[in-house]
C-alpha atoms as a PDB file:
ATOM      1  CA  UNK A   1      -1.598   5.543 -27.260  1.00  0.00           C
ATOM      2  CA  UNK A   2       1.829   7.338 -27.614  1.00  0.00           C
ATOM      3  CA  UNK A   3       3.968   6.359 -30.815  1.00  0.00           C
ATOM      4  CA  UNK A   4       6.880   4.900 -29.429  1.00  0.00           C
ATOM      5  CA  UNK A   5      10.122   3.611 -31.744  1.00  0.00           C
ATOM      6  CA  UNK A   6      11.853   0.586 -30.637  1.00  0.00           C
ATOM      7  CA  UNK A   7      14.707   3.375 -29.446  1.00  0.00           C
ATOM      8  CA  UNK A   8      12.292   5.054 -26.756  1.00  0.00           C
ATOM      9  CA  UNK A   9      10.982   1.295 -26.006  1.00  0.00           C
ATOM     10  CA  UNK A  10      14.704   0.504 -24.700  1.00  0.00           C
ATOM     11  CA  UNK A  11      15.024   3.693 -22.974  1.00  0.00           C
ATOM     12  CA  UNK A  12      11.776   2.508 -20.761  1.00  0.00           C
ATOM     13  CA  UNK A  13      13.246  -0.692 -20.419  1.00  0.00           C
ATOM     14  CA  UNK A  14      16.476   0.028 -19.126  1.00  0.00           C
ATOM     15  CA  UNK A  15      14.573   2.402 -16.476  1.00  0.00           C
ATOM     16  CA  UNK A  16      12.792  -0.504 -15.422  1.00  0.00           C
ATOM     17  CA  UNK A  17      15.475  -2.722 -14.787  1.00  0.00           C
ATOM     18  CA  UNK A  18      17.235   0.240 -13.287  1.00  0.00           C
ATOM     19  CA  UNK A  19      15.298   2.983 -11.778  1.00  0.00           C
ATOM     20  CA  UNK A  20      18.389   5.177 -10.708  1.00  0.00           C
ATOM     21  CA  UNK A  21      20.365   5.323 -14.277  1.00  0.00           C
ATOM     22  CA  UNK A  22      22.240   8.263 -14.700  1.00  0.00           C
ATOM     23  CA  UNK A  23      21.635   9.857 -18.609  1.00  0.00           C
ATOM     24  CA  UNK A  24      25.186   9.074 -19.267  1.00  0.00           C
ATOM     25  CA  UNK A  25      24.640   5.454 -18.234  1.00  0.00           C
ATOM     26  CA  UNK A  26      21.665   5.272 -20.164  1.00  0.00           C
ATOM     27  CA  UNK A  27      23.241   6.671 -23.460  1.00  0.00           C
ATOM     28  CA  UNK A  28      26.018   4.143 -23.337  1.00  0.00           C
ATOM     29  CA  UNK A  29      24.333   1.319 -22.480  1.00  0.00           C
ATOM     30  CA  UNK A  30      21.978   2.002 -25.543  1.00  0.00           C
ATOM     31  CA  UNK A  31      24.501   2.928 -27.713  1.00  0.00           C
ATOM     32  CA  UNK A  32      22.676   6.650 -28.375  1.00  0.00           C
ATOM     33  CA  UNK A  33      23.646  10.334 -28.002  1.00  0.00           C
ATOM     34  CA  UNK A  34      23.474  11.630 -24.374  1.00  0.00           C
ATOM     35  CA  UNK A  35      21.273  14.962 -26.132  1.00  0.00           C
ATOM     36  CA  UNK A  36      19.120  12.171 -27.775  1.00  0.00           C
ATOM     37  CA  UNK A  37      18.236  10.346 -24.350  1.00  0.00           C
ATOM     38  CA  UNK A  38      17.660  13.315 -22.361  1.00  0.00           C
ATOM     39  CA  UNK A  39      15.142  14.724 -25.003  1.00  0.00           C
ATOM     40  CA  UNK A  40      13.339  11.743 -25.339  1.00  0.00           C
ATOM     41  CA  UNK A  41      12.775  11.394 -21.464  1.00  0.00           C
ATOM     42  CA  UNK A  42      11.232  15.137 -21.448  1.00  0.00           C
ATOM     43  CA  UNK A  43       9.244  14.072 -24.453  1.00  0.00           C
ATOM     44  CA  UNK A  44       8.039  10.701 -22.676  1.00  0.00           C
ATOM     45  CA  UNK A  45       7.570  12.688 -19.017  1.00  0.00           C
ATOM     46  CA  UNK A  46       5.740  16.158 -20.809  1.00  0.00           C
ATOM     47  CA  UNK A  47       3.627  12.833 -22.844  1.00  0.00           C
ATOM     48  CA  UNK A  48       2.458  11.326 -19.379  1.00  0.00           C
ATOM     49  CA  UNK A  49       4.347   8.043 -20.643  1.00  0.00           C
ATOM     50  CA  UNK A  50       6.428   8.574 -17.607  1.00  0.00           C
ATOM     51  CA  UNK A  51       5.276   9.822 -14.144  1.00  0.00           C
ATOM     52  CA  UNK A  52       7.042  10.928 -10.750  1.00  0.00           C
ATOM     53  CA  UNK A  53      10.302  12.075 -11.999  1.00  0.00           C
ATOM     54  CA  UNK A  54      10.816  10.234 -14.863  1.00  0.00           C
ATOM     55  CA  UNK A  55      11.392   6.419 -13.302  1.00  0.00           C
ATOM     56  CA  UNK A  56       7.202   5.173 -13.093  1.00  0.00           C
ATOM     57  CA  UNK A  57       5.931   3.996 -16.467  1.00  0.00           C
ATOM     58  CA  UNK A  58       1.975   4.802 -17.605  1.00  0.00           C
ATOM     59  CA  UNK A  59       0.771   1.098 -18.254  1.00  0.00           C
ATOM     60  CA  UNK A  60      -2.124   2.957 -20.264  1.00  0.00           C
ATOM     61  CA  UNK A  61       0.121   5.444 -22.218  1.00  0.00           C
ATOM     62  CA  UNK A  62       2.071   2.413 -24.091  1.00  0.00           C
ATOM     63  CA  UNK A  63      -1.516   0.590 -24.830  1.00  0.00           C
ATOM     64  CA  UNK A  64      -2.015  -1.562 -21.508  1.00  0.00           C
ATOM     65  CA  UNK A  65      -5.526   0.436 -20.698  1.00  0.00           C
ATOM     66  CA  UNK A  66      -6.923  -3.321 -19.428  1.00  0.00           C
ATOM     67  CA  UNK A  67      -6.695  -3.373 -15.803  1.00  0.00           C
ATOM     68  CA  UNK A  68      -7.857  -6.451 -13.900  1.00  0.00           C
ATOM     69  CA  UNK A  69      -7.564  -8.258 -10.340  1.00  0.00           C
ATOM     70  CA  UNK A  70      -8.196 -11.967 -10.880  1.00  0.00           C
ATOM     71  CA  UNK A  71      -8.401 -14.157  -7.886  1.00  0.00           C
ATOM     72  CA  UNK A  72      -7.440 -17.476  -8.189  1.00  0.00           C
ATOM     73  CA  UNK A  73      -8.556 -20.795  -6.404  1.00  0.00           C
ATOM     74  CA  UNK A  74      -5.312 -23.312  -6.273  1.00  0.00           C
ATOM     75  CA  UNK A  75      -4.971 -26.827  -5.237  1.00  0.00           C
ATOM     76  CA  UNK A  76      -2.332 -26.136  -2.536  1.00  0.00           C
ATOM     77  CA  UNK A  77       0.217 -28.471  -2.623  1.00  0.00           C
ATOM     78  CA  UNK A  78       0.390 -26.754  -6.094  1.00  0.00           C
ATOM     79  CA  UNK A  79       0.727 -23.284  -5.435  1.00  0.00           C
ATOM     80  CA  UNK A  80       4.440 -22.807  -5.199  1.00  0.00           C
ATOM     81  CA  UNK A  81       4.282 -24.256  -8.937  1.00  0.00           C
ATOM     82  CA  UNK A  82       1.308 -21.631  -9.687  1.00  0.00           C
ATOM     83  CA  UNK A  83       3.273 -18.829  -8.188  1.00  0.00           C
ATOM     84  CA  UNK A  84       6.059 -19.735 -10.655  1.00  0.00           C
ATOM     85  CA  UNK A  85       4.574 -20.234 -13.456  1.00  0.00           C
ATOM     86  CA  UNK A  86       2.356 -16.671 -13.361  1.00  0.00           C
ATOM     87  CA  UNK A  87       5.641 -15.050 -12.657  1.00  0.00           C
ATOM     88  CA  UNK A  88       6.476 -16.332 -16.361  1.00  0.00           C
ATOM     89  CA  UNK A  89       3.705 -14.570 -17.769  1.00  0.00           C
ATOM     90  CA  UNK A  90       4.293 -10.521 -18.868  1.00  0.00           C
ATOM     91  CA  UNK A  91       1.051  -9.806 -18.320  1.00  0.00           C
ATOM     92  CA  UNK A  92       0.659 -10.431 -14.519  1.00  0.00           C
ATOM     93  CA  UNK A  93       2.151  -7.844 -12.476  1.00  0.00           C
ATOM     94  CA  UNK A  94       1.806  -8.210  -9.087  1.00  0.00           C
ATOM     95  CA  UNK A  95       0.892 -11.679  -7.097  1.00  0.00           C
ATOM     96  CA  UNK A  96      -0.550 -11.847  -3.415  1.00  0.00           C
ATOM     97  CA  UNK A  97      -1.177 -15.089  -1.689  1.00  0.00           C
ATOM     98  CA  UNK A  98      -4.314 -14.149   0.275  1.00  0.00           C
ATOM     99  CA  UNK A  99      -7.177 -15.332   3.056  1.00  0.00           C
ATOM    100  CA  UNK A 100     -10.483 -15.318   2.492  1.00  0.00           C
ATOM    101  CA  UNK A 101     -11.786 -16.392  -0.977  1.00  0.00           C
ATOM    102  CA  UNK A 102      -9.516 -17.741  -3.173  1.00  0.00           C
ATOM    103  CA  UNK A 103      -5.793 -18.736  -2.827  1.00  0.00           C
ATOM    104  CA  UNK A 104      -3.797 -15.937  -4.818  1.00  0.00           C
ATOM    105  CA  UNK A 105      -4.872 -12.554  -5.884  1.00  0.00           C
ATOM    106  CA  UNK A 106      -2.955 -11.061  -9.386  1.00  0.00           C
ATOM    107  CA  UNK A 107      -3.178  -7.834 -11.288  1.00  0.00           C
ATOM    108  CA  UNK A 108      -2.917  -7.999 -14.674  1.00  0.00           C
ATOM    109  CA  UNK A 109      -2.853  -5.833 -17.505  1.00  0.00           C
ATOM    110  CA  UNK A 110      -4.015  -6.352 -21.266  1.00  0.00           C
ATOM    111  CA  UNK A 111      -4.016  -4.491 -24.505  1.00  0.00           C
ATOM    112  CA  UNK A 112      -7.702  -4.905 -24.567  1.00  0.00           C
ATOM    113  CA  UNK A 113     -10.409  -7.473 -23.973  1.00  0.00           C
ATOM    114  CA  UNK A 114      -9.396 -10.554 -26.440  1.00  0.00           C
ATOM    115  CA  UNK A 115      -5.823  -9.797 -24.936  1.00  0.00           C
ATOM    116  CA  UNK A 116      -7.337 -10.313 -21.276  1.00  0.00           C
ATOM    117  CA  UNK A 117      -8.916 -13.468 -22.446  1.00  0.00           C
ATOM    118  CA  UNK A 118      -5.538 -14.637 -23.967  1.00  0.00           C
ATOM    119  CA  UNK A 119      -3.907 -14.486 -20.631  1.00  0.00           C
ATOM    120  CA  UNK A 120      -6.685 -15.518 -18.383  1.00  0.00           C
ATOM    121  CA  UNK A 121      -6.525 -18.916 -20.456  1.00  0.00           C
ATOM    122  CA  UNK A 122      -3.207 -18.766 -19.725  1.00  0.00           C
ATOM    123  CA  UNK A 123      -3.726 -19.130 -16.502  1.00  0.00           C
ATOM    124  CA  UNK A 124      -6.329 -21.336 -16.288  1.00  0.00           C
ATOM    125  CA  UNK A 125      -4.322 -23.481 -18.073  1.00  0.00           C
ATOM    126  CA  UNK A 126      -1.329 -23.706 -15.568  1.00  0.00           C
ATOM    127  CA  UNK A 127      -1.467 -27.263 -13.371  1.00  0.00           C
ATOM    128  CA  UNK A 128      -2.893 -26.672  -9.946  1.00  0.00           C
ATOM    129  CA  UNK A 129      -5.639 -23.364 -10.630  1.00  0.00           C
ATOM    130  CA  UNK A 130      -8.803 -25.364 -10.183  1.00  0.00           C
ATOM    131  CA  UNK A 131     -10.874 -21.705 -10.665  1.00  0.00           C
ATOM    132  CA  UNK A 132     -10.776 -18.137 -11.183  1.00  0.00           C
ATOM    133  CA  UNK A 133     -12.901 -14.716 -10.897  1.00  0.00           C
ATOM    134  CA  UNK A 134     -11.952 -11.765 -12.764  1.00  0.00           C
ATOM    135  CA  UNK A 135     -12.987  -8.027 -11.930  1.00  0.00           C
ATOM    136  CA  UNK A 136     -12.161  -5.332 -14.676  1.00  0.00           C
ATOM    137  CA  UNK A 137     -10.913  -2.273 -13.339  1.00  0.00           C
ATOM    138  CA  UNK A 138     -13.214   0.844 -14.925  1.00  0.00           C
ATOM    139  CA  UNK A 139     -11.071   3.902 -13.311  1.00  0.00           C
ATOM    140  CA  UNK A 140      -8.073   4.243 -10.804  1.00  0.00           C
ATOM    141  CA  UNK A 141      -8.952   7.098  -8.463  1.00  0.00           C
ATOM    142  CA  UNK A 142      -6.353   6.411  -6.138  1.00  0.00           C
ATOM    143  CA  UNK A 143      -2.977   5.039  -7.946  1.00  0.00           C
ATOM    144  CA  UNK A 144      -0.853   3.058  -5.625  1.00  0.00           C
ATOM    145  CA  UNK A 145       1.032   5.565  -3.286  1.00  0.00           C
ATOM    146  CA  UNK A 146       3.591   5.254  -0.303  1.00  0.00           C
ATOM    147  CA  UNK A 147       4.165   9.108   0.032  1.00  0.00           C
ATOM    148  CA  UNK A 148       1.155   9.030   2.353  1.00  0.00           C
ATOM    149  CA  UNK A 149       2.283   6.678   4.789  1.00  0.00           C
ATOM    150  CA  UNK A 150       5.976   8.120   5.100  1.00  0.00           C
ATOM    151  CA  UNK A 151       4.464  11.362   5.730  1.00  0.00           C
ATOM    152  CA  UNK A 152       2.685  10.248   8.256  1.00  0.00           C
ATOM    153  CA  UNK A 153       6.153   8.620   9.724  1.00  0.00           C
ATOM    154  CA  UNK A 154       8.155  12.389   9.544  1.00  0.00           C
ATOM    155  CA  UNK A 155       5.847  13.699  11.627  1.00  0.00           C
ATOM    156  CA  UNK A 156       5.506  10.959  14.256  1.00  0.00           C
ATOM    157  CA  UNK A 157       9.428  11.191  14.102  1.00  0.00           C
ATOM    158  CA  UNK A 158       9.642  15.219  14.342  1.00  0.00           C
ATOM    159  CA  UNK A 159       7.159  14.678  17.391  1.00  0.00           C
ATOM    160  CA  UNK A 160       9.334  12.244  19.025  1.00  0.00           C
ATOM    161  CA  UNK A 161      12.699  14.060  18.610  1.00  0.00           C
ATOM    162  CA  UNK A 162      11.224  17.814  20.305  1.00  0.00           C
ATOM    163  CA  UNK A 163       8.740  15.936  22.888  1.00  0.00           C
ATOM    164  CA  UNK A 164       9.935  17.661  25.905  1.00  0.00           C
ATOM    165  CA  UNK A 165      11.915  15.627  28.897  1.00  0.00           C
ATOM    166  CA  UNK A 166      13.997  13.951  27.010  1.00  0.00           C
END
């Protein structure tokens, strides 16, 4: 893990809340030298703390190397209440209603195993999960991506706009 101070915790904070911050913005709002936020961003991006340009955060770089899906079974007149009440906890990061086996799908992170257990009781202890399964991630070979897909709509584009006839 990367030894952050509380200054370069803010800096990843603010990106979070707002991806497209200019330096200048960032300085100001933070109260810090312009010089002093730029060089802490190369630090954090040369650090693999922050990916793609600067604006994706490294869950693993700032100690959240835990990664696991956890499907949960709800009683469903409950699960607008479930929804809202894992959106409270830190730890879960993304929430899918789903078919098949279970009611909700979630990805959450931990700072390790008894840190995973802490939040899974968490859940479990939320009014309306009846169950849940959880799957440890070991390795991410393929990170979530989007560049593939818009690729893919360029060049259905650029084929459209020289077809011939039109």
């Amino acid at each position: 893990m990367n030894s952050l101070d509380p200054t370069d915790l803010r800096i990843l904070l603010e990106l979070v809340r707002d991806p497209r911050i200019q330096i200048g913005e960032l300085s100001d709002k933070l109260g810090i030298a312009r010089n002093t936020a730029q060089s802490r961003m190369r630090r954090m991006l040369r650090s693999g703390v922050l990916r793609d340009g600067g604006r994706e955060i490294d869950l693993e770089s700032v100690g959240y190397d835990v990664v696991a899906f956890v499907t949960i079974e709800v009683t469903h007149r409950e699960l607008d209440g479930v929804v809202g009440a894992l959106r409270l906890l830190p730890q879960v990061l993304e929430v899918h209603e789903i078919s098949g086996r279970g009611d909700v799908w979630c990805r959450v992170v931990a700072t390790d195993t008894h840190n995973l257990q802490s939040a899974l009781r968490s859940i479990l202890r939320i009014k309306g999960v009846i169950r849940t399964e959880t799957v440890l991630a070991l390795h991410t070979h393929i990170p979530y991506r989007t560049e593939p897909l818009i690729s893919r709509l360029v060049q259905g584009a650029s084929v459209q706009a020289t077809a011939p006839g039109e």
